[in-house]
PDB file of N, CA and C in Angstrom:
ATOM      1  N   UNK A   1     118.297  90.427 121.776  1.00  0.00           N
ATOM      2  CA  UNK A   1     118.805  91.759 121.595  1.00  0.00           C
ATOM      3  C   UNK A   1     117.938  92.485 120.574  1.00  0.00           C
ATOM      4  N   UNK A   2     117.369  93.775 120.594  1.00  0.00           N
ATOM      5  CA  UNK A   2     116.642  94.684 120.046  1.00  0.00           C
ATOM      6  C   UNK A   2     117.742  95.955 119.397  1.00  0.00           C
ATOM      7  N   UNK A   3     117.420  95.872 118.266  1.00  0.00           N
ATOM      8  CA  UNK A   3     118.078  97.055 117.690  1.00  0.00           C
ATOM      9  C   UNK A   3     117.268  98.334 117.079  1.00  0.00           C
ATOM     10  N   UNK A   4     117.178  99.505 117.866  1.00  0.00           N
ATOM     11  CA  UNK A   4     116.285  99.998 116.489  1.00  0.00           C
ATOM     12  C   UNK A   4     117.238 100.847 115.368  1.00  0.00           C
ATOM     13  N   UNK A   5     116.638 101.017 114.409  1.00  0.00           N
ATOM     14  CA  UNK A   5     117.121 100.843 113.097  1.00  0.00           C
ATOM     15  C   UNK A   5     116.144 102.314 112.578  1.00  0.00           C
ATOM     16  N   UNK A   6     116.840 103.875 112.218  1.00  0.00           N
ATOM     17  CA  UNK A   6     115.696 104.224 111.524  1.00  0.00           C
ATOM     18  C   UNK A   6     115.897 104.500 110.272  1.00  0.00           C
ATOM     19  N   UNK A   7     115.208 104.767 109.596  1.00  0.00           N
ATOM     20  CA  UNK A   7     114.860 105.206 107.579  1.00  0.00           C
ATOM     21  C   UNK A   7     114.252 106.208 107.388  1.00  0.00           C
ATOM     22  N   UNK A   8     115.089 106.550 106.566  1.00  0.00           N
ATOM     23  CA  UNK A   8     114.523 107.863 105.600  1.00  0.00           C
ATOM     24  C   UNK A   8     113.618 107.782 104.596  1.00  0.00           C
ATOM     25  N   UNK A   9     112.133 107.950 104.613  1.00  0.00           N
ATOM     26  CA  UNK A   9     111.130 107.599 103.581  1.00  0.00           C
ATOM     27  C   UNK A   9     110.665 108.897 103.478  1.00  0.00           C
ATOM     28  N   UNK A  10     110.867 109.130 102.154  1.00  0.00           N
ATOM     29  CA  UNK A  10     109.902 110.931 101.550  1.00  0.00           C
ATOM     30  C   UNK A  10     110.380 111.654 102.343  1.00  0.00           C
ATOM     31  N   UNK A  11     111.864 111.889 103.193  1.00  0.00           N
ATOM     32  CA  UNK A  11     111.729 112.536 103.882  1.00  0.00           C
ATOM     33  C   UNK A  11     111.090 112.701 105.486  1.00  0.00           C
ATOM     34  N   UNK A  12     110.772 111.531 105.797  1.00  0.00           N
ATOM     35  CA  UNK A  12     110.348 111.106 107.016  1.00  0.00           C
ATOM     36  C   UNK A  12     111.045 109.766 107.626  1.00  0.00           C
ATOM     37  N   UNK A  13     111.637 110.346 108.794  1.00  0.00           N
ATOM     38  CA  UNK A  13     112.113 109.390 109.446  1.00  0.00           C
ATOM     39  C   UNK A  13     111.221 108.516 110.375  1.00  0.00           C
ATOM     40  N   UNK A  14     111.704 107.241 109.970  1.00  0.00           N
ATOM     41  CA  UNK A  14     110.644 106.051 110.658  1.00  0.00           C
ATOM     42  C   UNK A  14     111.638 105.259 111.281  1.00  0.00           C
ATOM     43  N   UNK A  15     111.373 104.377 112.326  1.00  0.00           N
ATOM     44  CA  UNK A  15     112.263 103.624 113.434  1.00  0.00           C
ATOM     45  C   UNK A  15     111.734 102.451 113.245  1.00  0.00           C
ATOM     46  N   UNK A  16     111.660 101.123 113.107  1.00  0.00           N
ATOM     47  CA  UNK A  16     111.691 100.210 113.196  1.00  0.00           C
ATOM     48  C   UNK A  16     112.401  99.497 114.222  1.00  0.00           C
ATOM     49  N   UNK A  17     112.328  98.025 114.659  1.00  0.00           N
ATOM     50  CA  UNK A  17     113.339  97.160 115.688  1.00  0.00           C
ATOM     51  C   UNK A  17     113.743  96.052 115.017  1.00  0.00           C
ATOM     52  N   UNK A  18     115.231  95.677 115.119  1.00  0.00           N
ATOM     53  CA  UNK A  18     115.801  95.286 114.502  1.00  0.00           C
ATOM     54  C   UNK A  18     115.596  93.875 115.573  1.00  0.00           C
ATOM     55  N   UNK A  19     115.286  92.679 115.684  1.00  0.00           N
ATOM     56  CA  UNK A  19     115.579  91.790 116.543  1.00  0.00           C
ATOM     57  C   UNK A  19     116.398  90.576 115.672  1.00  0.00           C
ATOM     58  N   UNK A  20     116.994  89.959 116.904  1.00  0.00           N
ATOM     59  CA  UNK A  20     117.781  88.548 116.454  1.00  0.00           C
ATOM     60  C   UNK A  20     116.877  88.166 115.871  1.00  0.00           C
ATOM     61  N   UNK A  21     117.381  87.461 113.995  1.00  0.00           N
ATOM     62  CA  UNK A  21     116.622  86.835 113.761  1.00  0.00           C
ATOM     63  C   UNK A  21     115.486  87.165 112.828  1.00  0.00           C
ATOM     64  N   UNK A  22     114.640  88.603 113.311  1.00  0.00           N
ATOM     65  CA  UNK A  22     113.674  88.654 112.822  1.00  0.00           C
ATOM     66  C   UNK A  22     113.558  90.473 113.441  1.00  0.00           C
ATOM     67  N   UNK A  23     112.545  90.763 112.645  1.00  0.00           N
ATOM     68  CA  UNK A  23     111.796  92.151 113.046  1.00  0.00           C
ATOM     69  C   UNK A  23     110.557  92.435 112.466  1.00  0.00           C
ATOM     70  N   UNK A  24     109.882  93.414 112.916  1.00  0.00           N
ATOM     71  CA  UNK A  24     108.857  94.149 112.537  1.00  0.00           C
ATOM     72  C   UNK A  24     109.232  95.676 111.923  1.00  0.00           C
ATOM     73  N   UNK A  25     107.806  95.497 111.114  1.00  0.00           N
ATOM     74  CA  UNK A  25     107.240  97.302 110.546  1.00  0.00           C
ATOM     75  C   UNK A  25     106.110  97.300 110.642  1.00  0.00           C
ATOM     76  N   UNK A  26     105.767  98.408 109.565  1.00  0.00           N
ATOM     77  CA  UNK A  26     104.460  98.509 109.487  1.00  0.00           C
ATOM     78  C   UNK A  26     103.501  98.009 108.185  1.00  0.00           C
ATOM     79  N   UNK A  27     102.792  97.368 108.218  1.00  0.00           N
ATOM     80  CA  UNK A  27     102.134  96.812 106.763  1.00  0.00           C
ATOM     81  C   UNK A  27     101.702  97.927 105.708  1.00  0.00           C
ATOM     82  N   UNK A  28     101.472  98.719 106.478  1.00  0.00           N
ATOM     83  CA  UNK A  28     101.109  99.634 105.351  1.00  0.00           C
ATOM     84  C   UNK A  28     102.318 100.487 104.303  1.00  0.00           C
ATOM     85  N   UNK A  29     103.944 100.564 104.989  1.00  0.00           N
ATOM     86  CA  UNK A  29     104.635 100.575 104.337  1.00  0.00           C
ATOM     87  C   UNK A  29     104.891  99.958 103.284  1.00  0.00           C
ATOM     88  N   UNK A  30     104.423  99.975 102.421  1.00  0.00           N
ATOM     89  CA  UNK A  30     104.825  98.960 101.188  1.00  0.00           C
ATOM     90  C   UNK A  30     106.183  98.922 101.129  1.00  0.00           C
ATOM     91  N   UNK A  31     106.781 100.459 100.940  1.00  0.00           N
ATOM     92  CA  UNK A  31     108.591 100.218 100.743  1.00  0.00           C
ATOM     93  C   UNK A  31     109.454  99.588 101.702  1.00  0.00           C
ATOM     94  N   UNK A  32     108.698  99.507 102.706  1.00  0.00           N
ATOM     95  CA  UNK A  32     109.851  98.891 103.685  1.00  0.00           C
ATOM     96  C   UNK A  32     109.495  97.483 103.323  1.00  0.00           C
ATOM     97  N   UNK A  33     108.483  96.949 103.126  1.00  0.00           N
ATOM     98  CA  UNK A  33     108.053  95.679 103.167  1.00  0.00           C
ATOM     99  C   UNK A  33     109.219  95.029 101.966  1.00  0.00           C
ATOM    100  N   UNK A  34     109.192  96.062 101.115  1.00  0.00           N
ATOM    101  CA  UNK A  34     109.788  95.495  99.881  1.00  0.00           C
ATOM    102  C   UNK A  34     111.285  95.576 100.222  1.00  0.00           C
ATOM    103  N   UNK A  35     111.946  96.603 101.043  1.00  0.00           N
ATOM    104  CA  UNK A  35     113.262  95.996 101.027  1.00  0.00           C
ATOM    105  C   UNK A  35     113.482  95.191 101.970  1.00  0.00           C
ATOM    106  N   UNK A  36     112.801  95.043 103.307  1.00  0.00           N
ATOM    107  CA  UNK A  36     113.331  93.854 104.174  1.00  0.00           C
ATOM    108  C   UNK A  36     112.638  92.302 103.415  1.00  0.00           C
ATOM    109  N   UNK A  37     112.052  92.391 102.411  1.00  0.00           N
ATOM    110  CA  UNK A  37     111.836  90.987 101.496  1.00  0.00           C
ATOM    111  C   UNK A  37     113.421  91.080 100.553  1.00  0.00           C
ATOM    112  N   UNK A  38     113.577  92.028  99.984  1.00  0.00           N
ATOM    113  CA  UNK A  38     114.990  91.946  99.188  1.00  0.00           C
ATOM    114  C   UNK A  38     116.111  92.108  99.890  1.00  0.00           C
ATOM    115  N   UNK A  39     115.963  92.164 101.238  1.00  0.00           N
ATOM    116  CA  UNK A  39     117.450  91.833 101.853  1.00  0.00           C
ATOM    117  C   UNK A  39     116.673  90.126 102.681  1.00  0.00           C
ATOM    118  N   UNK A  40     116.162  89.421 102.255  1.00  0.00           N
ATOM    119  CA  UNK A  40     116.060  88.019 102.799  1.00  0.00           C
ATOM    120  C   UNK A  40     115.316  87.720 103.556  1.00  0.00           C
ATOM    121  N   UNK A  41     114.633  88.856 103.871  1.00  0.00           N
ATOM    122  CA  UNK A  41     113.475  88.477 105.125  1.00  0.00           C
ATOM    123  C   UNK A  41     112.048  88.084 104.567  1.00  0.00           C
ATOM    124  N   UNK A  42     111.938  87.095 105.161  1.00  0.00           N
ATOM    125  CA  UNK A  42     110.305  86.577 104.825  1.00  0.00           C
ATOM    126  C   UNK A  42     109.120  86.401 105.863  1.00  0.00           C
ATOM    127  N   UNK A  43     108.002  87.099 105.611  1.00  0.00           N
ATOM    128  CA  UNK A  43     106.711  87.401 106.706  1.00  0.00           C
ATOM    129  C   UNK A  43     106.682  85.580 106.996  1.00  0.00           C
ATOM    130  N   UNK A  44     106.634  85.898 108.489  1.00  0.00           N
ATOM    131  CA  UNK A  44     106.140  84.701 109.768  1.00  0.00           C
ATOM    132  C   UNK A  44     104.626  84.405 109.685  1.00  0.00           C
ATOM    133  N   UNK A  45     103.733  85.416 109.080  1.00  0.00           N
ATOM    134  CA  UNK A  45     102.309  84.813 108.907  1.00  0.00           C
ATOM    135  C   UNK A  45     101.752  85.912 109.983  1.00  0.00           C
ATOM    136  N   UNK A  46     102.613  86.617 110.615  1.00  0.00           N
ATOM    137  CA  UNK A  46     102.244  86.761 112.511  1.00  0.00           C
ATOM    138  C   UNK A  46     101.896  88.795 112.069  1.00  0.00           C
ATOM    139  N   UNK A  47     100.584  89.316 112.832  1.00  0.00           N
ATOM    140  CA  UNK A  47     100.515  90.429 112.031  1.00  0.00           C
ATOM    141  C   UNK A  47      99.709  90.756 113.998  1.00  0.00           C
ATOM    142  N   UNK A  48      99.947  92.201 114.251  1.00  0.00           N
ATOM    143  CA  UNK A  48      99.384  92.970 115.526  1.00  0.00           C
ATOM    144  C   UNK A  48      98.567  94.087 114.814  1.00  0.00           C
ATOM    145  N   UNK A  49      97.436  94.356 114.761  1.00  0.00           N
ATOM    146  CA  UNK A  49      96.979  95.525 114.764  1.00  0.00           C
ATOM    147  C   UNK A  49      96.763  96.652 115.693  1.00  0.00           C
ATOM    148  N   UNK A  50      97.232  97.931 115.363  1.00  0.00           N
ATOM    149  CA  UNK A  50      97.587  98.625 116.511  1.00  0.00           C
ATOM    150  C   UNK A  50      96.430  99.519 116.656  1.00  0.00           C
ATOM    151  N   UNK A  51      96.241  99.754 115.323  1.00  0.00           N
ATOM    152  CA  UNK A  51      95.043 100.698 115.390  1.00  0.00           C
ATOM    153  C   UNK A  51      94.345 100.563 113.760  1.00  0.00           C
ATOM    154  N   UNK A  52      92.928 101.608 113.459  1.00  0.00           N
ATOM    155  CA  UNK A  52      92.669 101.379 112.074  1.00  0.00           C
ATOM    156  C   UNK A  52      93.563 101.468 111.057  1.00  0.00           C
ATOM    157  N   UNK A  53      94.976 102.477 111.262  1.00  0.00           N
ATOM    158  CA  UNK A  53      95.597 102.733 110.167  1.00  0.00           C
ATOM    159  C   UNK A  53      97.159 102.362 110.182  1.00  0.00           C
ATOM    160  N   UNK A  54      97.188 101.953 111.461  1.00  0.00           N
ATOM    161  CA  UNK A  54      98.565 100.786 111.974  1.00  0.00           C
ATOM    162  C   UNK A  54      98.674  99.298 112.015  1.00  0.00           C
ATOM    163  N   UNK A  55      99.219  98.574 111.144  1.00  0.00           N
ATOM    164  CA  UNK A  55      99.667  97.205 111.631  1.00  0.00           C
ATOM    165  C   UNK A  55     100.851  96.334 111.769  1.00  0.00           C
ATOM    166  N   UNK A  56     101.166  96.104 112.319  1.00  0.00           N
ATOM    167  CA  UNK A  56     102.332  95.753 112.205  1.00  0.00           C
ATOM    168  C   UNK A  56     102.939  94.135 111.833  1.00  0.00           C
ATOM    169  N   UNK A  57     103.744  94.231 111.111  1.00  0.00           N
ATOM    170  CA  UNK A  57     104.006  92.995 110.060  1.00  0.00           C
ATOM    171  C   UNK A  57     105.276  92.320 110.700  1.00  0.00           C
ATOM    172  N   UNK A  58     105.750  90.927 111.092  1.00  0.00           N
ATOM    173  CA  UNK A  58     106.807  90.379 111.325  1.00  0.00           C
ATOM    174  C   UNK A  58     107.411  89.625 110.355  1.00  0.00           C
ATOM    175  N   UNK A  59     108.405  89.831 110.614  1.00  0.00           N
ATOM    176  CA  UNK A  59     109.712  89.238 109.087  1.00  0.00           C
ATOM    177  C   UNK A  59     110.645  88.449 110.702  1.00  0.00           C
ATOM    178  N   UNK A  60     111.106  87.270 109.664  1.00  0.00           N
ATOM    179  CA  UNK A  60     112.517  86.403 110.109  1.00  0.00           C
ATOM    180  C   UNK A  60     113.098  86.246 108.826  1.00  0.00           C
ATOM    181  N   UNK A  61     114.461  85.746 109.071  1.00  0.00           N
ATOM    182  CA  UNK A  61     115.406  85.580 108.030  1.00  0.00           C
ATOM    183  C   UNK A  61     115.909  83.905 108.221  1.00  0.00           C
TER     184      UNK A  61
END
């Protein structure tokens, strides 16, 4: 099951997917990185680059 999930950063809304288990963002978010680490989630090692200024980072719990 896929959830998306979005956030309010500076005023910009961003969407993320919430999956069983685990999800992704974007690496270059630092703030998101930092609260899905302080709500329990820890990076899988596992990283997609989408483009030069996109990557995307996977978290499980």
């Amino acid at each position: 099951m896929i959830i998306p999930i979005a956030i309010l950063n500076g005023g910009f809304r961003e969407y993320v997917l919430l999956k069983l288990g685990g999800l992704d963002t974007i690496l270059q978010e630092k703030g998101n990185c930092y609260l899905y680490e302080k709500m329990g989630y820890r990076k899988t090692g596992k990283t997609e680059k989408i483009n030069d200024r996109l990557t995307l980072v996977f978290y499980e719990k």
